[in-house]
Protein backbone atom coordinates (compact mmCIF):
# COMPACT_ATOMS: atom_id res chain seq x y z
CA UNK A 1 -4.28 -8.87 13.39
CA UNK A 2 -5.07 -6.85 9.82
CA UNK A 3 -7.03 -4.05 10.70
CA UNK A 4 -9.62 -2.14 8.33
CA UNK A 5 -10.31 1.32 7.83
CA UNK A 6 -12.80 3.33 6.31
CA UNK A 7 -12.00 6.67 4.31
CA UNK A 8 -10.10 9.28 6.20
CA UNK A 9 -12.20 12.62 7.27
CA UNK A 10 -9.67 15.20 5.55
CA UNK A 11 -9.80 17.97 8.11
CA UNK A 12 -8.43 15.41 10.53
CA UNK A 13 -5.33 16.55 11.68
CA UNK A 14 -2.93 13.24 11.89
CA UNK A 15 -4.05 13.53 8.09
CA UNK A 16 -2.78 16.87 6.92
CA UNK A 17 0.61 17.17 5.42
CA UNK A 18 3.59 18.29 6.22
CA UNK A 19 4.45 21.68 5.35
CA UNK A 20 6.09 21.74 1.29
CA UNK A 21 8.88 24.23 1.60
CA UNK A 22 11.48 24.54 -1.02
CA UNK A 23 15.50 23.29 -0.45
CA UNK A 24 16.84 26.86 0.07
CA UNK A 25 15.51 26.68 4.19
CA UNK A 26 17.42 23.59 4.69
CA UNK A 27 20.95 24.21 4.81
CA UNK A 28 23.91 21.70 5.28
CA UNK A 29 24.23 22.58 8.78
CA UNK A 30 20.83 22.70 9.64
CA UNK A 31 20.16 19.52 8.88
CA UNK A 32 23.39 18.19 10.65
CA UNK A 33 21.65 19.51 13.61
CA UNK A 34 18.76 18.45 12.90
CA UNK A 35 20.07 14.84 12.95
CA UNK A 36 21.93 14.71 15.93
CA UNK A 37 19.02 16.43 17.92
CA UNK A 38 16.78 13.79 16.57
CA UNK A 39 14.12 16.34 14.69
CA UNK A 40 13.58 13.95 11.90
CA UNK A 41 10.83 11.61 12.78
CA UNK A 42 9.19 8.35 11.05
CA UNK A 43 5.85 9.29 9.04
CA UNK A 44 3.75 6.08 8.20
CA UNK A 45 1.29 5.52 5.73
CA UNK A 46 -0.94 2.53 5.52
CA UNK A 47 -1.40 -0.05 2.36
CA UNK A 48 -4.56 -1.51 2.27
CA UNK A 49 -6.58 -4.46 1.03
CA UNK A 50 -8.50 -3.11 -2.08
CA UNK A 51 -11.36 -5.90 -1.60
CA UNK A 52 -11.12 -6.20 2.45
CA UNK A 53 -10.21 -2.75 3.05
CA UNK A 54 -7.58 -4.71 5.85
CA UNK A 55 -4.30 -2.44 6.42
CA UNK A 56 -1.79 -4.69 5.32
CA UNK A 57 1.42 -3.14 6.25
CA UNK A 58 3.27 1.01 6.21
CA UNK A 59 5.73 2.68 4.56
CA UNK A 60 8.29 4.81 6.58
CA UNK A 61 8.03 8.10 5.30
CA UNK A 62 10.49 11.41 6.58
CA UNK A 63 9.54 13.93 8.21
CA UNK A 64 11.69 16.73 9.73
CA UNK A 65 10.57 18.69 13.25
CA UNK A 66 11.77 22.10 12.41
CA UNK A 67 12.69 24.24 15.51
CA UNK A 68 11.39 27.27 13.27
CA UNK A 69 9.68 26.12 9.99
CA UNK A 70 7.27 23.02 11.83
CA UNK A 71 6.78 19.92 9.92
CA UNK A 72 8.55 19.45 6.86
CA UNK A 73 8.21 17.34 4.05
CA UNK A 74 11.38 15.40 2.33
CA UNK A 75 10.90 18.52 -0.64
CA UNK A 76 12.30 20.67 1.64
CA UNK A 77 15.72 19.14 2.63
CA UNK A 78 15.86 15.61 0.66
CA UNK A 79 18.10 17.17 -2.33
CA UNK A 80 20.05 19.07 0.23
CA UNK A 81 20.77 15.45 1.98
CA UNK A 82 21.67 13.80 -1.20
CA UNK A 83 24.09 16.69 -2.09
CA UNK A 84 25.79 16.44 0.97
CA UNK A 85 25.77 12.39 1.69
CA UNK A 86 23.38 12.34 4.30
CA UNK A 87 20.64 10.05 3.11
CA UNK A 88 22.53 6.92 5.30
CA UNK A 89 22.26 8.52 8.50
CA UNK A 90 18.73 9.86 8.21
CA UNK A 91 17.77 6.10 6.93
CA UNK A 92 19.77 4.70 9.89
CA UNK A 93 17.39 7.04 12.12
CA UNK A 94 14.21 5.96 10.40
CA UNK A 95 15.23 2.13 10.48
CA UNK A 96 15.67 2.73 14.18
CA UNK A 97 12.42 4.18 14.75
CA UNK A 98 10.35 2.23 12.38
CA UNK A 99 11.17 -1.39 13.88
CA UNK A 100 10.66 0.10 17.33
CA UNK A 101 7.59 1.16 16.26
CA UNK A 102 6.66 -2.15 14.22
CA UNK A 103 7.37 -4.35 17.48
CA UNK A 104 5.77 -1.82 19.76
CA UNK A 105 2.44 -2.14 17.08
CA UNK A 106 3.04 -6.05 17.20
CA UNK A 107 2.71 -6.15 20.57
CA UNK A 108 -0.86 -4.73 20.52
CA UNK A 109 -1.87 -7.21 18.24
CA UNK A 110 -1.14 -5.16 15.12
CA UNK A 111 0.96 -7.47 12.87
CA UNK A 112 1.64 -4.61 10.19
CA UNK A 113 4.74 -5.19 7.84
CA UNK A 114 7.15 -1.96 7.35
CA UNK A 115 8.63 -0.41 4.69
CA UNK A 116 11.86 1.82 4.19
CA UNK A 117 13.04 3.75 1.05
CA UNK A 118 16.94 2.49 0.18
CA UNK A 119 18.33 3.88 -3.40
CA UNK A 120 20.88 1.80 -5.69
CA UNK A 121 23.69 4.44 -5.00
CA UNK A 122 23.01 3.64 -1.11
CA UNK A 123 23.30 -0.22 -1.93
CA UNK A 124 26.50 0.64 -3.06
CA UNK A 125 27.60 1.52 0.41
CA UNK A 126 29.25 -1.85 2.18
CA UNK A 127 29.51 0.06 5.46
CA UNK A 128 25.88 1.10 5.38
CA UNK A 129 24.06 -2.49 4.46
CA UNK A 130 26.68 -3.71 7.14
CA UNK A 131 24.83 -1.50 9.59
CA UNK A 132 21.66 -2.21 8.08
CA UNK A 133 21.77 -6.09 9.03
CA UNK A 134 23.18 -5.54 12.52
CA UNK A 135 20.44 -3.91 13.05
CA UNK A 136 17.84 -6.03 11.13
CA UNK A 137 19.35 -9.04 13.19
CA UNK A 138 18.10 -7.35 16.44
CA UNK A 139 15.10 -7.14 15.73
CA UNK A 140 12.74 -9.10 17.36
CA UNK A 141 10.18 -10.16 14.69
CA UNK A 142 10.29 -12.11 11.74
CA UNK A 143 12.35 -10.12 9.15
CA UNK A 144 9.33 -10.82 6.35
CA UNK A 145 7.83 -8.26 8.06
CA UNK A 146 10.26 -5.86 6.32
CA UNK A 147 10.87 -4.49 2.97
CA UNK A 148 13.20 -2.18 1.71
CA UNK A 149 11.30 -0.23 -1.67
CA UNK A 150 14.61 -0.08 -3.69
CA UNK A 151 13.60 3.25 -5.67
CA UNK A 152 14.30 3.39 -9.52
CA UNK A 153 16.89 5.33 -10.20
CA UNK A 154 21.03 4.70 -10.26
CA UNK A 155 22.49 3.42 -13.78
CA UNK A 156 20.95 0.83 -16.22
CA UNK A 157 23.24 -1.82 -14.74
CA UNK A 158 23.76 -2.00 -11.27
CA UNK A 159 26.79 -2.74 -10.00
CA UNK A 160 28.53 -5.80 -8.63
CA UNK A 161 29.07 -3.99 -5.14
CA UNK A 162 25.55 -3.10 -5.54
CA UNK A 163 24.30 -6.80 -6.44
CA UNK A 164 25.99 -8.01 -4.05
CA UNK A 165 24.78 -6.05 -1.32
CA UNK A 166 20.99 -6.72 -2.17
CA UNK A 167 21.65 -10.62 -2.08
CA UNK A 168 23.09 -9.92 1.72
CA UNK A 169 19.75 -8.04 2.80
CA UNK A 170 17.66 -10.47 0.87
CA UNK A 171 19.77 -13.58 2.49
CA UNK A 172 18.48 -12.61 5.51
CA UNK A 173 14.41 -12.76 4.94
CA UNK A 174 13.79 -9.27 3.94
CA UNK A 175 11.77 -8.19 1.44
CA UNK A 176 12.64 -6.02 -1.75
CA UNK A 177 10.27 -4.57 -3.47
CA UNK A 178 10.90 -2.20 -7.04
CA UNK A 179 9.53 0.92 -6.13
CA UNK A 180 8.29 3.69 -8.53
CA UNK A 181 7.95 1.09 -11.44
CA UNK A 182 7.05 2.56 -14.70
CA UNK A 183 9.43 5.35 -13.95
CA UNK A 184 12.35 4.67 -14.69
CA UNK A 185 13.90 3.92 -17.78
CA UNK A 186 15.40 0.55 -16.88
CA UNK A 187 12.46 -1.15 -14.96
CA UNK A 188 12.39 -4.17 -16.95
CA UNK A 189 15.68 -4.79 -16.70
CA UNK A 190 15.67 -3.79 -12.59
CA UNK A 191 13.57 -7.16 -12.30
CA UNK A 192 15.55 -9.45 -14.18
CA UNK A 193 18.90 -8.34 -12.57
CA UNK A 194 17.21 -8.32 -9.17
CA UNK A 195 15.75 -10.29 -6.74
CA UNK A 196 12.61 -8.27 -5.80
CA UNK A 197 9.67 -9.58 -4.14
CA UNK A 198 7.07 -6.77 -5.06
CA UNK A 199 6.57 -4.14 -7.86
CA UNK A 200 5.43 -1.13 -6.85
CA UNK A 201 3.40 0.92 -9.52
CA UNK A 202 3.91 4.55 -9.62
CA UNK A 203 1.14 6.79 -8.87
CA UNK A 204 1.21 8.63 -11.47
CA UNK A 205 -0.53 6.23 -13.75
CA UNK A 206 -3.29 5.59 -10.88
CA UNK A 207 -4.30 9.42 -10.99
CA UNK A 208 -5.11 9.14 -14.62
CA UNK A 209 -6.16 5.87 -15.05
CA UNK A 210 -9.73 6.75 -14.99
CA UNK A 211 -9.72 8.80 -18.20
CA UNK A 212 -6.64 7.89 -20.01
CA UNK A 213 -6.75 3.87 -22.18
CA UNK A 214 -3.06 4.15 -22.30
CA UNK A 215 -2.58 4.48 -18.60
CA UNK A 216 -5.42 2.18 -17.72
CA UNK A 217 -3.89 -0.40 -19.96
CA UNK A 218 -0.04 -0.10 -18.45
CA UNK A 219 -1.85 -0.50 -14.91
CA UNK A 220 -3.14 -4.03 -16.67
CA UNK A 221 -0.73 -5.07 -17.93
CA UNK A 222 1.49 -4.44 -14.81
CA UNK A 223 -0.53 -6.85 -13.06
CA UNK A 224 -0.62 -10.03 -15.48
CA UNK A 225 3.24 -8.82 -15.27
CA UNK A 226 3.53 -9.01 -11.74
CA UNK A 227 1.02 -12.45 -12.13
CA UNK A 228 3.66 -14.14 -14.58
CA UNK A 229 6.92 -12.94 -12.20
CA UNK A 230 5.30 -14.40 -9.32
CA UNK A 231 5.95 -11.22 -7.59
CA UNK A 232 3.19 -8.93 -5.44
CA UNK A 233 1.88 -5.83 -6.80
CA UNK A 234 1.49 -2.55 -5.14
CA UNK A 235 -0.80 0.45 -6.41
CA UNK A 236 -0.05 3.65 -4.93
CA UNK A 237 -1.48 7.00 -5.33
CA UNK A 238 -5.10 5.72 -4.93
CA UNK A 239 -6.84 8.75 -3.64
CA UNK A 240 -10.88 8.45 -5.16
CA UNK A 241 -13.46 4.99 -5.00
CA UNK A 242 -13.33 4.83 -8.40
CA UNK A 243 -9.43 4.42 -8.76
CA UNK A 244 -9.94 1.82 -6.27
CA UNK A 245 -12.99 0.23 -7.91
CA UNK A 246 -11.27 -0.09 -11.15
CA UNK A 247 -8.30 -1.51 -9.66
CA UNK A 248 -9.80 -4.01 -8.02
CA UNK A 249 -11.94 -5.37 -11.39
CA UNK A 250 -8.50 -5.44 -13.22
CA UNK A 251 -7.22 -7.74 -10.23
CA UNK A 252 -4.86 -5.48 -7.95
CA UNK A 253 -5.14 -6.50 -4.42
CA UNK A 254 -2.95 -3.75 -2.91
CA UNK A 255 -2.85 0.14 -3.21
CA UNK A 256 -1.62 3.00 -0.82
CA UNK A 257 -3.17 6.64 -0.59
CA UNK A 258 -5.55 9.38 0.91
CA UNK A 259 -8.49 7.13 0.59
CA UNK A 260 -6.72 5.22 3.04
CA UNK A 261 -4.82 7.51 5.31
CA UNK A 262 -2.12 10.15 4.70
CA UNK A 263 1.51 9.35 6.41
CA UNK A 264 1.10 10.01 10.09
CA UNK A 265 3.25 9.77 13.04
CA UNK A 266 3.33 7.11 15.06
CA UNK A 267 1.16 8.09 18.02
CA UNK A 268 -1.47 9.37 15.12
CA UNK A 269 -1.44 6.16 13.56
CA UNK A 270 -1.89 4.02 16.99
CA UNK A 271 -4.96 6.48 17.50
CA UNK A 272 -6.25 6.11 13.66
CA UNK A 273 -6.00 2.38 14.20
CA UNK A 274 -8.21 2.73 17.36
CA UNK A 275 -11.00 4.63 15.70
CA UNK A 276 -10.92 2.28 12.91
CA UNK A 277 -11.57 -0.71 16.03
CA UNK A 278 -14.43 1.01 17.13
CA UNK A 279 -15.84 2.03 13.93
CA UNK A 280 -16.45 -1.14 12.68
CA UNK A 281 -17.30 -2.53 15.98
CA UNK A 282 -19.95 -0.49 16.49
């Protein structure tokens, strides 16, 4: 079942953000701990239907539990992680949680695709995609369901190892989607050395795409792009009606951001989905 929403109330507080603290609070150990006491916790933020307004699917977003600081946002331990090589276990943690979550939704008649963040220099890990499809082969739902947003950065050329490993995850039925495209400076290239499923626009060219020509003709051309490729197009950083308006004339189907939701936990999201039921039942 796709669900619909209608625009978030912003003092709501499933919607407010984590805390943005910079890297110094989060220090190697700290975040060791962290980890094995299971502070880090699955955020999820809906993509919508830009015509239906239907809630298509989430992205699995970190978020860290501090025992001191409260809810923290990935800009206040994320470089800190890469530095130190944890980025596999706190994806391993977040795969965990979001297909629990994903089956738990499906079972209450919320057939929601998920989403997790995986970098090239990750997919050059054979130990980590190994442990990445036991798990994915566990799970009990159709593995369409999930996509992996490979994020734009890593060299011009990936790497055999790195190839490689993308065909096994994508052998299997999951989806790949390119995220943060228009980014990075090898984006064209990304799609014809990859097999991805989805480009995902950056946000940065929805937040000026109102005033600027230049950005509003990238978004554009992004889509007959993404129309040629035979791939599907996500929009993210929509955050005002007319960002989505214009969108939608210029034929995206898909965006993410506040107008929607902000990420939310889990048990904020089943409740946000539940007040979106009665709201338009009413």
């Amino acid at each position: 079942m796709l669900t619909a929403f209608r625009i978030v109330n912003p003092n709501n507080e499933a919607n407010q953000p984590a805390a943005q603290l910079t890297d110094d609070i989060a220090q190697d150990l700290d975040i060791r701990r962290g980890l094995r006491q299971n502070e880090f916790q699955a955020f999820l933020q809906p993509k919508f239907d830009l015509v239906s307004n239907a809630v298509l699917s989430v992205e699995v977003l970190a978020r860290w539990h501090h025992r001191e600081h409260g809810l923290l946002a990935p800009a206040a331990f994320i470089q800190t992680m890469i530095h130190e090589d944890l980025l596999d276990d706190l994806l391993c943690k977040l795969l965990d949680q979001g297909l629990s979550h994903q089956t738990e939704l499906h079972a209450k008649g919320h057939r929601l695709g998920f989403a997790f963040n995986l970098s090239l220099a990750q997919l050059s890990s054979k130990m980590l995609v190994t442990h990445l499809i036991t798990r994915l082969q566990k799970h009990p739902l159709a593995l369409s369901m999930v996509t992996f947003e490979i994020t734009e950065d890593g060299p011009a050329v990936a790497s055999d190892v790195c190839v490689q490993n993308i065909l096994r995850l994508r052998q299997l039925g999951v989806r790949l989607s390119l995220d943060d495209y228009g980014t990075g400076h090898s984006s064209l290239f990304r799609l014809c050395q990859l097999p991805f499923d989805e480009i995902k626009l950056a946000g940065e060219f929805t937040r000026k795409i109102i005033e600027s020509s230049q950005h509003y003709s990238i978004a554009r051309s992004t889509v007959s792009l993404a129309r040629e490729l035979g791939m599907q197009l996500v929009v993210e950083g929509i955050e005002t009606e007319d960002q989505r308006v214009c969108l939608s004339n210029m034929g995206v189907k898909i965006g993410q951001g506040y107008l929607c939701a902000r990420p939310m936990s889990f048990d904020s999201l089943l409740d946000w989905l539940a007040s979106q039921k009665r709201e338009f039942a009413a």
